[in-house]
C-alpha atoms as a PDB file:
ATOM      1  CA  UNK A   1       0.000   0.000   0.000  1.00  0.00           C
ATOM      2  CA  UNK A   2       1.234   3.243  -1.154  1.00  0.00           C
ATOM      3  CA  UNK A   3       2.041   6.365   1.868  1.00  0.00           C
ATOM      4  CA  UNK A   4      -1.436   8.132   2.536  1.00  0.00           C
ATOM      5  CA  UNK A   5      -3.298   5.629   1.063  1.00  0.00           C
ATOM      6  CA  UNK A   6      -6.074   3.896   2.966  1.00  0.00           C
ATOM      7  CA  UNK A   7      -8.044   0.792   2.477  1.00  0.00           C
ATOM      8  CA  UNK A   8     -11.183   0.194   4.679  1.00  0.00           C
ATOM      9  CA  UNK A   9     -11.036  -3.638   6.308  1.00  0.00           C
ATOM     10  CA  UNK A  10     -14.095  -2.853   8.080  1.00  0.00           C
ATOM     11  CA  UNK A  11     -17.217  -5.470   8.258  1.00  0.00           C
ATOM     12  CA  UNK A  12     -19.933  -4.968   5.956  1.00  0.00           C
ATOM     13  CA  UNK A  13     -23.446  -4.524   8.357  1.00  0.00           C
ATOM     14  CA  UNK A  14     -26.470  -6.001   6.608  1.00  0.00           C
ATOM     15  CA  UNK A  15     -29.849  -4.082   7.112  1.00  0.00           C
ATOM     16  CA  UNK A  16     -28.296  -1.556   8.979  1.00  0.00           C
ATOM     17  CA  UNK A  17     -30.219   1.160  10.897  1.00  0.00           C
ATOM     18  CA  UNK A  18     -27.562   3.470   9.783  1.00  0.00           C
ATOM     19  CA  UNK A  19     -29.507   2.927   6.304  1.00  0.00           C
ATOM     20  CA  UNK A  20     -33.142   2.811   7.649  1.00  0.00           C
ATOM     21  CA  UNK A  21     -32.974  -0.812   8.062  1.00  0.00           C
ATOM     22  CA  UNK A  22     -32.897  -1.072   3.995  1.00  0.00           C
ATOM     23  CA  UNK A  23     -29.552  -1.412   3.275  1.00  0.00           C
ATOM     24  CA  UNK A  24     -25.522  -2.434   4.394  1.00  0.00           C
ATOM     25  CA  UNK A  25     -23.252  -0.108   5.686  1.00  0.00           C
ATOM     26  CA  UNK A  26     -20.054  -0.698   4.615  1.00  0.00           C
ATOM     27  CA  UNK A  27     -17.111   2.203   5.210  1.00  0.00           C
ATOM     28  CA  UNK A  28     -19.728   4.767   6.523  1.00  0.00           C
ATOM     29  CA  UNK A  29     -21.359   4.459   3.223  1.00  0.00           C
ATOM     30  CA  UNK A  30     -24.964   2.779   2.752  1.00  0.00           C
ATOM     31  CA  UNK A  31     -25.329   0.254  -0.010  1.00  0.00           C
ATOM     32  CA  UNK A  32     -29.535   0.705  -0.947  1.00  0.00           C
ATOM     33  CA  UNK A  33     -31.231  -2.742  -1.590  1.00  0.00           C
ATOM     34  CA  UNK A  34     -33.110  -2.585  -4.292  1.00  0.00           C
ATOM     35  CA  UNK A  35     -36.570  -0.302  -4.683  1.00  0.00           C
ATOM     36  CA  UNK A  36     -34.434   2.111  -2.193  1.00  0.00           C
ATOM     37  CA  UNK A  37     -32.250   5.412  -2.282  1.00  0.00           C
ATOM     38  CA  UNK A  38     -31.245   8.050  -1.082  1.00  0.00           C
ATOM     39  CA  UNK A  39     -27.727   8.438   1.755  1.00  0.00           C
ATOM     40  CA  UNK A  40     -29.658   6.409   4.306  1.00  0.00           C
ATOM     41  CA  UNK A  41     -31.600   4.417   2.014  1.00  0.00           C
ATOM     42  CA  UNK A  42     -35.052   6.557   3.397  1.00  0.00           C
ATOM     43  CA  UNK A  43     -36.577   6.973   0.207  1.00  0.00           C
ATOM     44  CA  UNK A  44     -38.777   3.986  -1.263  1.00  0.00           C
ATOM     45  CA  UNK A  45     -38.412   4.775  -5.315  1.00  0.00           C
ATOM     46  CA  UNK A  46     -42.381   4.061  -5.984  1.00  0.00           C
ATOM     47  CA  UNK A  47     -42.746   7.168  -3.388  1.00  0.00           C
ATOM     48  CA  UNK A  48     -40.179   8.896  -4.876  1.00  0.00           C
ATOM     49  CA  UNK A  49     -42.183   8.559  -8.476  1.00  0.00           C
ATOM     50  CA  UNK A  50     -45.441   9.371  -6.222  1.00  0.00           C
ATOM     51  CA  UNK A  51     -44.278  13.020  -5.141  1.00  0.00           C
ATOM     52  CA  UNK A  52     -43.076  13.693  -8.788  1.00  0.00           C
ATOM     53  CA  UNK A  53     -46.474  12.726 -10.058  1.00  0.00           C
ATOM     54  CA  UNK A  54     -47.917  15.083  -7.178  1.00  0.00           C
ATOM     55  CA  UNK A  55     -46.388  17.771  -8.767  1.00  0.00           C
ATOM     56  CA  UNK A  56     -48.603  17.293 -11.727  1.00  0.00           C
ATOM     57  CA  UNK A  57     -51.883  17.248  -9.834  1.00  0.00           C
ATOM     58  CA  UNK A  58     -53.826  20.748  -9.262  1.00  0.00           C
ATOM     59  CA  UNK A  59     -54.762  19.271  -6.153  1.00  0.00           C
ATOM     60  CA  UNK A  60     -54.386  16.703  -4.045  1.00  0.00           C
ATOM     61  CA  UNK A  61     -57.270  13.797  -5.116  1.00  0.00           C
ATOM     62  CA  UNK A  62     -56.963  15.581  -8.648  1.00  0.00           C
ATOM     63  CA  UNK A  63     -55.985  13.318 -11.572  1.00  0.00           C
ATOM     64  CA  UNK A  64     -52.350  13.403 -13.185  1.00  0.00           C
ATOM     65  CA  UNK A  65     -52.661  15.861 -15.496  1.00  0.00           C
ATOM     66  CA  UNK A  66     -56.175  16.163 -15.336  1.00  0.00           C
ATOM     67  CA  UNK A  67     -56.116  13.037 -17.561  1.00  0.00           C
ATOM     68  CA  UNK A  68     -55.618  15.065 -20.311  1.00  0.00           C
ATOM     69  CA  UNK A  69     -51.478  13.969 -20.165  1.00  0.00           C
ATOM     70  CA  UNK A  70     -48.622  12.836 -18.982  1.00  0.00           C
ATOM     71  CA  UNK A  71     -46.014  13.526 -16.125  1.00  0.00           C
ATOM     72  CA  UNK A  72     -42.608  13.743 -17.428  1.00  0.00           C
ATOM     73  CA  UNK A  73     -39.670  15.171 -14.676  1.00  0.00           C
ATOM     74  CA  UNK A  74     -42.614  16.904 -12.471  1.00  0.00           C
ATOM     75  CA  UNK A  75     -44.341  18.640 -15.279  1.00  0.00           C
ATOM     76  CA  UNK A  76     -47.319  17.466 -17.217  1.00  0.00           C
ATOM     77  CA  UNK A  77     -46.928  17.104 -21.153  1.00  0.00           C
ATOM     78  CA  UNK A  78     -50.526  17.183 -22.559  1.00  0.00           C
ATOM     79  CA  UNK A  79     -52.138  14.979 -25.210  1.00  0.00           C
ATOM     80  CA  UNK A  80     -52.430  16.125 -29.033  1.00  0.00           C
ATOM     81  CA  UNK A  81     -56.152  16.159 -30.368  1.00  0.00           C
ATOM     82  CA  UNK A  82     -56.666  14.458 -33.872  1.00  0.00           C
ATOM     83  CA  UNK A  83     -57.634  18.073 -34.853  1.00  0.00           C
ATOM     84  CA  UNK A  84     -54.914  19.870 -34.870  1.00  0.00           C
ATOM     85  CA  UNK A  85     -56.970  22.995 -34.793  1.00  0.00           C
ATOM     86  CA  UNK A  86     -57.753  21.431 -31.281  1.00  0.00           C
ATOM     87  CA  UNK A  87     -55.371  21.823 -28.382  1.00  0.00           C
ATOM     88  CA  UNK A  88     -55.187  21.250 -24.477  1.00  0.00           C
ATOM     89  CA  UNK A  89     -53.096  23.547 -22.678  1.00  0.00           C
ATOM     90  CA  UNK A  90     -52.139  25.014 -19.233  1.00  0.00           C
ATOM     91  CA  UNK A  91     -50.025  23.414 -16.440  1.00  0.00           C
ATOM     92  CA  UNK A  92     -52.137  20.728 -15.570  1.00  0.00           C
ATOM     93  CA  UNK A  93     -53.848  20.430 -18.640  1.00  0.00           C
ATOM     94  CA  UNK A  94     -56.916  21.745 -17.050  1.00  0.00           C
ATOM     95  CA  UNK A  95     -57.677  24.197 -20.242  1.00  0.00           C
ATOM     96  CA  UNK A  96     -58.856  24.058 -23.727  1.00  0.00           C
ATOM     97  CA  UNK A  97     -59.719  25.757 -27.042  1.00  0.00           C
ATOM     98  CA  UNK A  98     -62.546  23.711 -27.871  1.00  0.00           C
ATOM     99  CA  UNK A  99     -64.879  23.473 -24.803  1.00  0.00           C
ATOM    100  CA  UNK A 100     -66.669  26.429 -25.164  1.00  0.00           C
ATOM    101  CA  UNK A 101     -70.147  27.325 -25.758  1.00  0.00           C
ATOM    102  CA  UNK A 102     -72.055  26.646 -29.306  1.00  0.00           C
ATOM    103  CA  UNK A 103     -74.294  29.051 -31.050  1.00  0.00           C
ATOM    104  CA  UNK A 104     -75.453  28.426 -34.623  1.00  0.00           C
ATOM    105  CA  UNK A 105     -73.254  25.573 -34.448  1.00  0.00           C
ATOM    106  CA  UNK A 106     -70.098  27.578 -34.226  1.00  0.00           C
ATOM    107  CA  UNK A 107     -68.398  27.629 -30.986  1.00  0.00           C
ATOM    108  CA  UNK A 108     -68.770  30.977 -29.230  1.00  0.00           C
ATOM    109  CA  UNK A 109     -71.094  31.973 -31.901  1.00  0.00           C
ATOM    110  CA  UNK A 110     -68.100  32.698 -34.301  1.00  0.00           C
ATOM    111  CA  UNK A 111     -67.960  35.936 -32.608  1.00  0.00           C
ATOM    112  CA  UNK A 112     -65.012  35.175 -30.356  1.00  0.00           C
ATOM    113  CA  UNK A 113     -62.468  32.765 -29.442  1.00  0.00           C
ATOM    114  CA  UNK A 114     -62.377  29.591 -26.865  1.00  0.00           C
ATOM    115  CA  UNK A 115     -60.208  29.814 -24.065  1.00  0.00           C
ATOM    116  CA  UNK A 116     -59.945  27.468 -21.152  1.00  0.00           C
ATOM    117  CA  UNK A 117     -63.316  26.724 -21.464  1.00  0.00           C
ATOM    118  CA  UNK A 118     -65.017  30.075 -22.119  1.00  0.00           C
ATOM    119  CA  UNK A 119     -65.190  32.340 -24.724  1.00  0.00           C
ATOM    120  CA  UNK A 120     -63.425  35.836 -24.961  1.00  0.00           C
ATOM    121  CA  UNK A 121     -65.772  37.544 -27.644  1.00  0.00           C
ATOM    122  CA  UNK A 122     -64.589  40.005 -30.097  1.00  0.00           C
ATOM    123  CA  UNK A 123     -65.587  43.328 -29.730  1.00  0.00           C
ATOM    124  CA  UNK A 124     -69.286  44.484 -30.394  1.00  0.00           C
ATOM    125  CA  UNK A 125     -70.306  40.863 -29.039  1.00  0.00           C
ATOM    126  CA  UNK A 126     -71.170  39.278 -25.554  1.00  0.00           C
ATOM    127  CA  UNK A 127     -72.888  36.911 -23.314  1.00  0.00           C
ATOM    128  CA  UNK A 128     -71.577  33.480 -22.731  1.00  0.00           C
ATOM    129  CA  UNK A 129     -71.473  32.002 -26.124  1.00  0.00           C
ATOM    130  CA  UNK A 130     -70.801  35.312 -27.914  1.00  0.00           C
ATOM    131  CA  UNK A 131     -74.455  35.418 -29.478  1.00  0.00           C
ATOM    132  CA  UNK A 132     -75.313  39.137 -28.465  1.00  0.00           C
ATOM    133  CA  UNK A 133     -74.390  41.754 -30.468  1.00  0.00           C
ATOM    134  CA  UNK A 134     -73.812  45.277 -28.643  1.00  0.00           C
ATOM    135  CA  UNK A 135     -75.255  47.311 -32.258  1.00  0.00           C
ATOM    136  CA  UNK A 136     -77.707  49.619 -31.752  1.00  0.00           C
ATOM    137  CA  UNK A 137     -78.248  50.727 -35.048  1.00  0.00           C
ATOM    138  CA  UNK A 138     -81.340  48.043 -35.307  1.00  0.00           C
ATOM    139  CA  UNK A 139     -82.970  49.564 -32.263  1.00  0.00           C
ATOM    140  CA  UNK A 140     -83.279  53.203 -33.456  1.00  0.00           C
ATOM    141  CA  UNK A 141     -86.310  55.057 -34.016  1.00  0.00           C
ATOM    142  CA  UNK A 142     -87.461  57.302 -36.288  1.00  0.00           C
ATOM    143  CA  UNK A 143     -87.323  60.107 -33.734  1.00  0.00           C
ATOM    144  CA  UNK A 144     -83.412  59.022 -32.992  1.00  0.00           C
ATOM    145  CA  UNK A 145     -83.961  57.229 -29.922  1.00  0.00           C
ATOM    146  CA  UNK A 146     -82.756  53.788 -28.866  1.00  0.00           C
ATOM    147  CA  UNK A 147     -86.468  51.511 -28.729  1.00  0.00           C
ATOM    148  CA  UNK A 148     -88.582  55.217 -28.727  1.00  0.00           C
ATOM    149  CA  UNK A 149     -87.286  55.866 -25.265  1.00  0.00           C
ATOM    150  CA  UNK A 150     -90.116  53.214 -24.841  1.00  0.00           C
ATOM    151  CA  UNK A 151     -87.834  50.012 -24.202  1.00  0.00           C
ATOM    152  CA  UNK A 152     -84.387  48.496 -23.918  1.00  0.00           C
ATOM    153  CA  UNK A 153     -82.216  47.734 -26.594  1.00  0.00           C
ATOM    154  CA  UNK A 154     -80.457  44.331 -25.924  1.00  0.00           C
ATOM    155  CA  UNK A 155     -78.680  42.048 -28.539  1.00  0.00           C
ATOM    156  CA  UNK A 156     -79.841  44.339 -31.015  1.00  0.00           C
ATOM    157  CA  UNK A 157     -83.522  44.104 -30.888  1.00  0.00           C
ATOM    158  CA  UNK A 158     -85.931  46.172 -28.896  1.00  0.00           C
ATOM    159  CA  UNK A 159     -87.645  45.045 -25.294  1.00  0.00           C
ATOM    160  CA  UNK A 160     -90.692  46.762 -25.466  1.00  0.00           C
ATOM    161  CA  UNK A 161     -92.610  48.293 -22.350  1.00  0.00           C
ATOM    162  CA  UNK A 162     -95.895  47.443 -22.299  1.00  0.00           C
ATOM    163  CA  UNK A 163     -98.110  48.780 -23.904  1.00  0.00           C
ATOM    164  CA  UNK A 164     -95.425  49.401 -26.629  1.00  0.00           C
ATOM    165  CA  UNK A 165     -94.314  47.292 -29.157  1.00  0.00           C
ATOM    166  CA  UNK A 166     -92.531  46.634 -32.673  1.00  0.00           C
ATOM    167  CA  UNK A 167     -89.227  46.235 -33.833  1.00  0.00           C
ATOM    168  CA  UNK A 168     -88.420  50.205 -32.144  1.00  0.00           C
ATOM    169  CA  UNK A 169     -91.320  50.033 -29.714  1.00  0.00           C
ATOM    170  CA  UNK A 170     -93.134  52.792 -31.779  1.00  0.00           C
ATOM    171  CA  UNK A 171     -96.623  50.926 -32.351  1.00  0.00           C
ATOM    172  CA  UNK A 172     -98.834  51.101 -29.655  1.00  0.00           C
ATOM    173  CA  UNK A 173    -102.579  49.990 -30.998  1.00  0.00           C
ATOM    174  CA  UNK A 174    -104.257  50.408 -27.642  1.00  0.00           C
ATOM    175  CA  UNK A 175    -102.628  53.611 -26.648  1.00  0.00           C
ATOM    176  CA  UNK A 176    -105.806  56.421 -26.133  1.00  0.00           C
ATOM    177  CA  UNK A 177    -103.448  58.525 -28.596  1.00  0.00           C
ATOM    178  CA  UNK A 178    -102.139  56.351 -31.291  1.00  0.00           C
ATOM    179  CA  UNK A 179    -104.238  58.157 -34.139  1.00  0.00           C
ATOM    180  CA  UNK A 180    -102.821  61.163 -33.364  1.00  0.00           C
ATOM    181  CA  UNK A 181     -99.157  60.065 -33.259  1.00  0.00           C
ATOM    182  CA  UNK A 182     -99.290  58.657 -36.909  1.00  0.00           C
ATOM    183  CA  UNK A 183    -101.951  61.270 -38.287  1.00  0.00           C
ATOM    184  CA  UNK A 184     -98.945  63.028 -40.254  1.00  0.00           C
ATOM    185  CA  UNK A 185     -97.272  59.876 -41.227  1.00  0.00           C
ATOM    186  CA  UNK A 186    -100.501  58.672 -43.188  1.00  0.00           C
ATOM    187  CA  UNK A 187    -101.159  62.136 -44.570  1.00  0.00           C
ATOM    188  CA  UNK A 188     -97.820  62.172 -45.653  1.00  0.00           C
ATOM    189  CA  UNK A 189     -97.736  58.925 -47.099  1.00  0.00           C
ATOM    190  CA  UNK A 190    -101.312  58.781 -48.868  1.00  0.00           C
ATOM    191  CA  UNK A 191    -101.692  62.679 -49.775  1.00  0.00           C
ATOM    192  CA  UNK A 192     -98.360  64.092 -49.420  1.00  0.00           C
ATOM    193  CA  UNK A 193     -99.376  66.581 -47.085  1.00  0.00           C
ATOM    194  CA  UNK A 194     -99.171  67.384 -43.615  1.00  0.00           C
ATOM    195  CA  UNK A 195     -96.155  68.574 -41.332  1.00  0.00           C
ATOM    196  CA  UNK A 196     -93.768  65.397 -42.870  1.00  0.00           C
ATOM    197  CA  UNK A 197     -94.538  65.662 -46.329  1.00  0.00           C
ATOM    198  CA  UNK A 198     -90.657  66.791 -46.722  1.00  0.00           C
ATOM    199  CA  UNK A 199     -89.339  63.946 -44.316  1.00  0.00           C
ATOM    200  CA  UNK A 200     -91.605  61.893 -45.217  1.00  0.00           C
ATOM    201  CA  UNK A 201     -89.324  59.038 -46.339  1.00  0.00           C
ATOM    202  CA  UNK A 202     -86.784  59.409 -43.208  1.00  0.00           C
ATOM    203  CA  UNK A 203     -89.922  59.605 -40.474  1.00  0.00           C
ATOM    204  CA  UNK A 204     -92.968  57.364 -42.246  1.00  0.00           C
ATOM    205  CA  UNK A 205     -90.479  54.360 -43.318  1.00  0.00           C
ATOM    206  CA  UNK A 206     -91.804  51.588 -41.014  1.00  0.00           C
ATOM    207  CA  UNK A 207     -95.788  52.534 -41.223  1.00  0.00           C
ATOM    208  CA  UNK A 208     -96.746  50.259 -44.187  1.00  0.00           C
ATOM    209  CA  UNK A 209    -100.131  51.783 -45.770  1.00  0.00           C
ATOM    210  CA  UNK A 210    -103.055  49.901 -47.737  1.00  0.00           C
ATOM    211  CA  UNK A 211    -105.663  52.507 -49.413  1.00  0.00           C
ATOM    212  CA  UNK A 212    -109.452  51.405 -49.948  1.00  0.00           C
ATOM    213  CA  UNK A 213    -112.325  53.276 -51.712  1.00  0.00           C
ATOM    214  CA  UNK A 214    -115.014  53.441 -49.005  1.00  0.00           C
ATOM    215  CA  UNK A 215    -114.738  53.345 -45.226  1.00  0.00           C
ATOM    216  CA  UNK A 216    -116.958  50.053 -45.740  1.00  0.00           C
ATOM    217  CA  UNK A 217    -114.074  48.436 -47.448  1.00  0.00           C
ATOM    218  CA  UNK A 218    -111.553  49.103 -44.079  1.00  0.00           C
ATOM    219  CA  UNK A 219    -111.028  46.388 -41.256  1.00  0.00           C
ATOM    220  CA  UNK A 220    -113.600  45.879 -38.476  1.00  0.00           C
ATOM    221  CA  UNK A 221    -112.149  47.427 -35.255  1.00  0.00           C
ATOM    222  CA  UNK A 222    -110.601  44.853 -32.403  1.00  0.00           C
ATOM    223  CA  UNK A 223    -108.465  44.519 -29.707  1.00  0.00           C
ATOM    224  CA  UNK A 224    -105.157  44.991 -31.770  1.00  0.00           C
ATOM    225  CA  UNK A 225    -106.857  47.363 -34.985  1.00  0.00           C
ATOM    226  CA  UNK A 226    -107.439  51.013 -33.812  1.00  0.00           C
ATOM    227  CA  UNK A 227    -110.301  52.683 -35.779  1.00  0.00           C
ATOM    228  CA  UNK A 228    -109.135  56.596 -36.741  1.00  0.00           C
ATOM    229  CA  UNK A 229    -110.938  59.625 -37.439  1.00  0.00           C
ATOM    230  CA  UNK A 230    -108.542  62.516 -37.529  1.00  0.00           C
ATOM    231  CA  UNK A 231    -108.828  66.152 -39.136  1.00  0.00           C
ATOM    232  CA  UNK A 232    -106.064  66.946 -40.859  1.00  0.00           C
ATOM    233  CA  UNK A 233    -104.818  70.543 -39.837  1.00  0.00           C
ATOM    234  CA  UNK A 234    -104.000  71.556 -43.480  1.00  0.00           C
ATOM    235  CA  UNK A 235    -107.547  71.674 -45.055  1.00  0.00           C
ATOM    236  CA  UNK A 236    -109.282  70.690 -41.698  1.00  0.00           C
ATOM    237  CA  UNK A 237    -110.903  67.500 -43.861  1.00  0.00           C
ATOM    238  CA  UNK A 238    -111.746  64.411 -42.146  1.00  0.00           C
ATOM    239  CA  UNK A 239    -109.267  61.171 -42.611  1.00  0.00           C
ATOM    240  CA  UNK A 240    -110.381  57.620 -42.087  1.00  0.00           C
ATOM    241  CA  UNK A 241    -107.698  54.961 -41.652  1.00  0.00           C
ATOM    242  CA  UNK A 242    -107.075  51.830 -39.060  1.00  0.00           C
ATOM    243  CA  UNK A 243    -103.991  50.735 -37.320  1.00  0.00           C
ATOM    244  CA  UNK A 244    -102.672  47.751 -36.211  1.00  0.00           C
ATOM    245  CA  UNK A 245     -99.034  46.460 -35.414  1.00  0.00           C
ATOM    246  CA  UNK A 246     -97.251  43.668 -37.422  1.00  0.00           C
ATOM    247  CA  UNK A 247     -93.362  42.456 -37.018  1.00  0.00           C
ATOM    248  CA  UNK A 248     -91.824  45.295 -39.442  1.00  0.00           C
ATOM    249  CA  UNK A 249     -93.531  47.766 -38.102  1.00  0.00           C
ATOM    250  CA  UNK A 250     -97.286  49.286 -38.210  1.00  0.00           C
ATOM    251  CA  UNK A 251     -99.749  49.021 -40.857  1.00  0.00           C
ATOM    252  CA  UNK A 252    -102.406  51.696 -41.300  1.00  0.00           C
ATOM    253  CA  UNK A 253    -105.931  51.060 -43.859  1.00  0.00           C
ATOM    254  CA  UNK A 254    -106.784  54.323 -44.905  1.00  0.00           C
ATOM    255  CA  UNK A 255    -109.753  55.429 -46.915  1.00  0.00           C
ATOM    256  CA  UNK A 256    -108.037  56.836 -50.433  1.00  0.00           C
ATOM    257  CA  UNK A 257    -110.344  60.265 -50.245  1.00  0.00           C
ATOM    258  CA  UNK A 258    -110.517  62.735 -47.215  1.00  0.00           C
ATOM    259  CA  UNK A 259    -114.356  63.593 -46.389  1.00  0.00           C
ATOM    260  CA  UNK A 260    -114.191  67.994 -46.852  1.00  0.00           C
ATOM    261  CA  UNK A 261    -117.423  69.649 -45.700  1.00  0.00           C
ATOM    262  CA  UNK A 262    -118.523  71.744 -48.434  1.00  0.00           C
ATOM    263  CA  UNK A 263    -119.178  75.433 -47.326  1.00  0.00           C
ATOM    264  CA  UNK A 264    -121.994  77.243 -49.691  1.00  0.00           C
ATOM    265  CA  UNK A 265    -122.361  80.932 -49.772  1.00  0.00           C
ATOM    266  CA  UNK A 266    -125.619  82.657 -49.770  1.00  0.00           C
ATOM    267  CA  UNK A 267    -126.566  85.976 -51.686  1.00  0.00           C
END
């Protein structure tokens, strides 16, 4: 033996507690038996695998990777989808660009984009599957205003309140004073006259008109058909005309000739 060399001669101790019972000490050192590691030989390798895997878990009783993957060195690798449009993501897995909402068979409507789980819509768009649109334009009136300052615009269609109604909540057949509001849109629209006659196109757009011959010819009143009889401040003559509400808008019958009271002069 060479100077300052030396060789251990010491006994090799089977199981010893110096190695947690699970290995031999042998020159201070602990020789693992098998499944074992670490410098005592504490460390059963199936645990060691276990608290790698745990690493990979969002929570405790959570599945390894959310089942989605696998663990590989404490961090989860996730599965491809046979789309590869398709994709799981996130450090457990735990998200996706596919599980989102449908509407009109698109997912989020085709007005936004799936992420983990929900959709972010584009701008313009909300709700949970992107279906509502934030336009207004649909909901104006003639007079300017969002639903006729009668209702709520939402998704871009009018909530009417009561008794209003239409697609701008500007048809109200049982209201005491729905003649009067459309007098000058159906003297516009049948005689070009009245206070509208030069916006008549702009203000009279949704009140569709039918013109009969005789006030025998026009619809019987009912609940949703108002009968009219208005004078119309221009010649003070008498118009006769009916209105009702229908999807696009209203709809007003009106008698083709005004009724004028003929004035005679005596000598």
């Amino acid at each position: 033996m060479k100077s300052g060399q030396c060789e251990c001669t010491g006994s090799r101790e089977e199981s010893s507690a110096a190695c947690s019972g699970h290995g031999a000490l042998m020159c201070g050192q602990c020789e693992c038996n098998e499944f074992y590691t670490g410098q005592r030989c504490q460390m059963d390798i199936d645990s060691v695998f276990s608290q790698s895997e745990d690493f990979c878990r969002a929570g405790p009783n959570a599945p390894v990777c959310s089942g989605r993957g696998q663990c590989v060195a404490s961090s989860c690798e996730c599965e491809p989808r046979a789309n590869p449009q398709e994709r799981y993501s996130g450090q457990f897995c735990e998200c996706s660009n596919f599980d989102c909402p449908y509407n009109d068979d698109r997912i989020c409507g085709g007005h936004g984009k799936c992420e983990c789980g929900h959709c972010i819509c584009d701008d313009d768009w909300t709700s949970e599957d992107c279906s509502c649109s934030l336009e207004t334009a649909s909901c104006m009136a003639t007079n300017q205003q969002l639903c006729n300052g009668r209702g709520m615009c939402q998704c871009g269609n009018c909530k009417c309140e009561p008794p209003y109604a239409g697609p701008t909540c500007e048809s109200c057949p049982t209201c005491q004073n729905t003649c009067q509001q459309h007098v000058e849109c159906v003297e516009c629209r049948v005689f070009g006259t009245g206070k509208k006659k030069d916006r008549c196109d702009q203000e009279c757009s949704n009140l569709s008109v039918t013109m009969v011959e005789t006030r025998d010819e026009m619809p019987k009143p009912r609940e949703t058909l108002k009968f009219c009889q208005m004078i119309s401040p221009d010649d003070s003559c008498v118009l006769y005309y009916t209105l009702s509400h229908t999807p696009s808008g209203g709809q007003a019958t009106v008698v083709r000739t005004k009724e004028c009271q003929r004035v005679s002069f005596r000598r």
